[in-house]
Protein backbone atom coordinates (compact mmCIF):
# COMPACT_ATOMS: atom_id res chain seq x y z
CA UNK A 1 -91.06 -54.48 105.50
CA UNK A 2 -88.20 -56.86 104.35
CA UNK A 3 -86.14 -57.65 101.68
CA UNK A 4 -87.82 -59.90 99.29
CA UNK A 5 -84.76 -61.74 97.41
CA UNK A 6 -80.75 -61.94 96.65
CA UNK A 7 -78.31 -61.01 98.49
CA UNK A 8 -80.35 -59.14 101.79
CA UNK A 9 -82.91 -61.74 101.44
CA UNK A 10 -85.04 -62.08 104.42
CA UNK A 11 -83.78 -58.72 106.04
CA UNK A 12 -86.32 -56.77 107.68
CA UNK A 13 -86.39 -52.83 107.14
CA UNK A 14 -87.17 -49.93 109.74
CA UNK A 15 -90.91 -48.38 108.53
CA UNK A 16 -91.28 -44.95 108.50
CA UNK A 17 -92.73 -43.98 111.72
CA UNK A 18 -95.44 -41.75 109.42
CA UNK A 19 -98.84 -42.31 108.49
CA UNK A 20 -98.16 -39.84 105.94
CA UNK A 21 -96.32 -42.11 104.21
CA UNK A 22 -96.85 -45.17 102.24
CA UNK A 23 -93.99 -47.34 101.88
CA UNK A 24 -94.30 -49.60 98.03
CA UNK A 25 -96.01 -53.02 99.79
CA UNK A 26 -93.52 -56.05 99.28
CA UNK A 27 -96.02 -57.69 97.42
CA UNK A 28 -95.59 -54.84 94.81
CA UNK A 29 -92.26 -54.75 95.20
CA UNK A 30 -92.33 -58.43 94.47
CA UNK A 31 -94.46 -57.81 91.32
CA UNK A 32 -91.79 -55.13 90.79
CA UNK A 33 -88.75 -56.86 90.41
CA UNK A 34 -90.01 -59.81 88.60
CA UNK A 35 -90.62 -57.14 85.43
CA UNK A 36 -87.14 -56.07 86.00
CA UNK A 37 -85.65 -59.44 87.01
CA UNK A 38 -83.46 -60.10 83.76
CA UNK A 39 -81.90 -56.44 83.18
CA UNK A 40 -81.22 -54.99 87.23
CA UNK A 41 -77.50 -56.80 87.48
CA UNK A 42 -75.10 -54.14 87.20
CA UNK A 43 -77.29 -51.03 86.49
CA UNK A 44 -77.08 -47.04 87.71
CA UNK A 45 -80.73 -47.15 89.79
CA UNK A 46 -82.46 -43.91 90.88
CA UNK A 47 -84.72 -43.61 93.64
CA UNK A 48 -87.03 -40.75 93.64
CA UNK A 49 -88.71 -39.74 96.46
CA UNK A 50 -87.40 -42.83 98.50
CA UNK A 51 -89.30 -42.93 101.55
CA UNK A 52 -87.86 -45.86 103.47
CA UNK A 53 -85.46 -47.08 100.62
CA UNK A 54 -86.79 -50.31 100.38
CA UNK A 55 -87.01 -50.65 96.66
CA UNK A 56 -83.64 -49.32 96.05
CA UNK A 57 -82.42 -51.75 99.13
CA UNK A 58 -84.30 -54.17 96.69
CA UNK A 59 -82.57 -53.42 93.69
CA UNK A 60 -79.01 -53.75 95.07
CA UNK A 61 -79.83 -57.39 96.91
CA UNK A 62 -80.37 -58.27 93.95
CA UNK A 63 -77.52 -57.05 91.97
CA UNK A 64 -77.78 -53.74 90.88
CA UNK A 65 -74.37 -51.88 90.97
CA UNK A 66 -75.07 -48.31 92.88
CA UNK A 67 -78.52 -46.94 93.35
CA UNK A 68 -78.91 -43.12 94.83
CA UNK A 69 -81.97 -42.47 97.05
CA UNK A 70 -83.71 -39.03 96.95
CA UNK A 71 -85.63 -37.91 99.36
CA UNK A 72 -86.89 -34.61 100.44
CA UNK A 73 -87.63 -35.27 104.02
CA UNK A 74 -84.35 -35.56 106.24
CA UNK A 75 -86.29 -37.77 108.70
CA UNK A 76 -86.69 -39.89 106.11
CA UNK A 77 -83.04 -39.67 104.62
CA UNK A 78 -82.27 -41.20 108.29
CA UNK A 79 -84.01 -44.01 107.73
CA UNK A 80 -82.30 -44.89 104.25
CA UNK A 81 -79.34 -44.58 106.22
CA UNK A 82 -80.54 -46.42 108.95
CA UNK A 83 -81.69 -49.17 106.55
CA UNK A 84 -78.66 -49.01 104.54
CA UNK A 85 -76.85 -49.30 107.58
CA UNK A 86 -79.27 -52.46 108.92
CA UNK A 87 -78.54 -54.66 105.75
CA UNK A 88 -74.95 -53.58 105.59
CA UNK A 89 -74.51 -52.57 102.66
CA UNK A 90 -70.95 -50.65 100.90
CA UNK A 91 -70.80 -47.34 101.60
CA UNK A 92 -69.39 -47.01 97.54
CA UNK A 93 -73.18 -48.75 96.08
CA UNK A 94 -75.19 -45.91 98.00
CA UNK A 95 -75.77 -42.42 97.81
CA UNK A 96 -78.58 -40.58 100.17
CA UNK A 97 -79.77 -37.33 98.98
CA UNK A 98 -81.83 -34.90 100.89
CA UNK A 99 -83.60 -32.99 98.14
CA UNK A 100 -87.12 -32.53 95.84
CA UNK A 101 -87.13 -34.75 93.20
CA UNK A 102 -87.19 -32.14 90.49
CA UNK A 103 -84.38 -30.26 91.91
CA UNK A 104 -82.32 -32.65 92.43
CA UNK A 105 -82.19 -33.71 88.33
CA UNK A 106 -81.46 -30.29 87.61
CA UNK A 107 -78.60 -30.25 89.42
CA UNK A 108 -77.73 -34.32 88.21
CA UNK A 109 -78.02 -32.15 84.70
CA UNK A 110 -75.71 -29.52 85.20
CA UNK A 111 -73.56 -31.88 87.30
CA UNK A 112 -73.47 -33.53 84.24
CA UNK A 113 -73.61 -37.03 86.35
CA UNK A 114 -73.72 -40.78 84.89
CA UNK A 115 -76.97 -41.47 83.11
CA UNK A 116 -79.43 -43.50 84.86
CA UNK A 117 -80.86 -47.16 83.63
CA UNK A 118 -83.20 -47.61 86.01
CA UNK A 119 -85.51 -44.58 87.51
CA UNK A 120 -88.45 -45.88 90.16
CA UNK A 121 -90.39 -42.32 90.85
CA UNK A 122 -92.89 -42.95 93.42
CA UNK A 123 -94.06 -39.55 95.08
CA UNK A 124 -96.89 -38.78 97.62
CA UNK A 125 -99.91 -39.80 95.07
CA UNK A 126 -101.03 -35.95 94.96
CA UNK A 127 -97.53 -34.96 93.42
CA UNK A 128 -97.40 -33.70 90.33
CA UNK A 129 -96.12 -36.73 88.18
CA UNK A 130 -95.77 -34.58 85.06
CA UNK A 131 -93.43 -31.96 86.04
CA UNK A 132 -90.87 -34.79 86.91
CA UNK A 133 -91.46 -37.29 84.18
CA UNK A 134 -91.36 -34.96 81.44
CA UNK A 135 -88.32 -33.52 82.49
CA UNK A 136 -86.50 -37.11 83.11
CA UNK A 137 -88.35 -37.41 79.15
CA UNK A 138 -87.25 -34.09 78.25
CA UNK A 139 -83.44 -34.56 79.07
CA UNK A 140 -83.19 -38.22 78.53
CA UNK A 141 -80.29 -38.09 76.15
CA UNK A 142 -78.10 -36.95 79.64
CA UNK A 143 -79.81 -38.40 82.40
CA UNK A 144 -81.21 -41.75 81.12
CA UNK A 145 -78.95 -45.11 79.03
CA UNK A 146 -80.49 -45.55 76.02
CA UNK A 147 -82.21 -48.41 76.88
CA UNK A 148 -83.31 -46.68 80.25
CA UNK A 149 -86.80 -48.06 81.88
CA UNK A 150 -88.51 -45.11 84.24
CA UNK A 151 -90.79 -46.97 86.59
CA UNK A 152 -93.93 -44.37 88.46
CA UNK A 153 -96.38 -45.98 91.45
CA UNK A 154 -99.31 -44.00 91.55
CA UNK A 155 -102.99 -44.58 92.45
CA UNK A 156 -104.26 -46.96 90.53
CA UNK A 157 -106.98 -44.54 89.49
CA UNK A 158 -104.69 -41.61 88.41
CA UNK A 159 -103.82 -42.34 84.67
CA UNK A 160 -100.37 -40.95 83.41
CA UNK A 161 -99.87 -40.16 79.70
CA UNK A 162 -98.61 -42.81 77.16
CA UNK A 163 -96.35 -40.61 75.79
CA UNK A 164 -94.27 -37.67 77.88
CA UNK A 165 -91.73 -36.25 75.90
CA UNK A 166 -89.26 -39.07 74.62
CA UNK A 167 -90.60 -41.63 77.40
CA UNK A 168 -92.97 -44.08 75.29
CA UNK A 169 -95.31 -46.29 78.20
CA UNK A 170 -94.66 -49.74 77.69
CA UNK A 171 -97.01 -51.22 79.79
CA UNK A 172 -99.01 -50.41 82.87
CA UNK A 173 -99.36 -52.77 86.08
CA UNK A 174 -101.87 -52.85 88.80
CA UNK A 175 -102.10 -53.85 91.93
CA UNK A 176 -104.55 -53.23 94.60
CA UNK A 177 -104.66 -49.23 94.38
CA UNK A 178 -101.55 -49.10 92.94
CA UNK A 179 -100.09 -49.20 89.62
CA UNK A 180 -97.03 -49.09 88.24
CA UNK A 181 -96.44 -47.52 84.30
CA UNK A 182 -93.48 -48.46 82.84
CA UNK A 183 -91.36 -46.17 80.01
CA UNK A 184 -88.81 -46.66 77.71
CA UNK A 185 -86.55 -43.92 75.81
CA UNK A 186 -88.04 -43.36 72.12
């Protein structure tokens, strides 16, 4: 795995040593951030269920502001790190939190923390999508900007609503086994 453009260009990532799981494919990732290309300089970008970190490595090479990684495995919280670490990266741009997805924004709720623009939810393809997207839908007026994009990879074959609480699909992208459905805040 490496960094695809901006500012880490060219640097290659530690894999997860896992077969269990399956890092987003740079050609994805690729696909990825030309969508998000004109609005990721600057932005608040959440990384749910993070695995190696790669896409929120991504996102701050090429300019985001501070992206927080979620993860609930601490092996794999290590390797954010580790990655983080690898490319260099300010301490102050990163956060790396070992938790479930779906805890964790309850707590970001009652924490009452900055509201995200960017959310990329990409979870073991058996997870249960709904449970987090429909609270990130449900609670959008404190977690999300108003002009907030949620991003979820999931198996290409698994269809997700177009409609989950206030998040409205936009569009839908696929690739290989993998697609990517893309929601805006109603």
């Amino acid at each position: 795995m490496r960094i695809i453009a901006g500012t880490y260009r060219g640097r290659n990532l530690k894999s997860p040593p896992s077969l269990q799981v399956r890092p987003t494919s740079d050609r994805l990732r690729e696909t990825l951030f030309n969508v998000l290309a004109p609005r990721i300089s600057n932005v608040c970008f959440l990384d749910l269920c993070a695995g190696s970190g790669a896409v929120g490595i991504e996102a701050l090479s090429r300019g985001a502001a501070h992206v927080t990684f979620v993860d609930r495995s601490r092996k794999m919280c290590g390797l954010i790190e580790a990655n983080l670490d690898l490319c260099r990266i300010p301490e102050d741009q990163t956060e790396v939190v070992n938790d479930e997805a779906s805890d964790f924004l309850h707590q970001s709720l009652a924490r009452n923390l900055q509201p995200w623009d960017i959310v990329f939810f990409d979870p073991p393809y058996q997870h249960d999508y709904l449970k987090v997207l429909n609270f990130l839908g449900s609670h959008a007026d404190k977690l999300l900007t108003p002009d907030a994009l949620v991003i979820a990879e999931h198996h290409h074959k698994h269809q997700l609503p177009e409609t989950l609480t206030a998040l409205i699909r936009s569009r839908v992208l696929k690739q290989g086994d993998s697609s990517l459905s893309f929601y805006g805040v109603q």
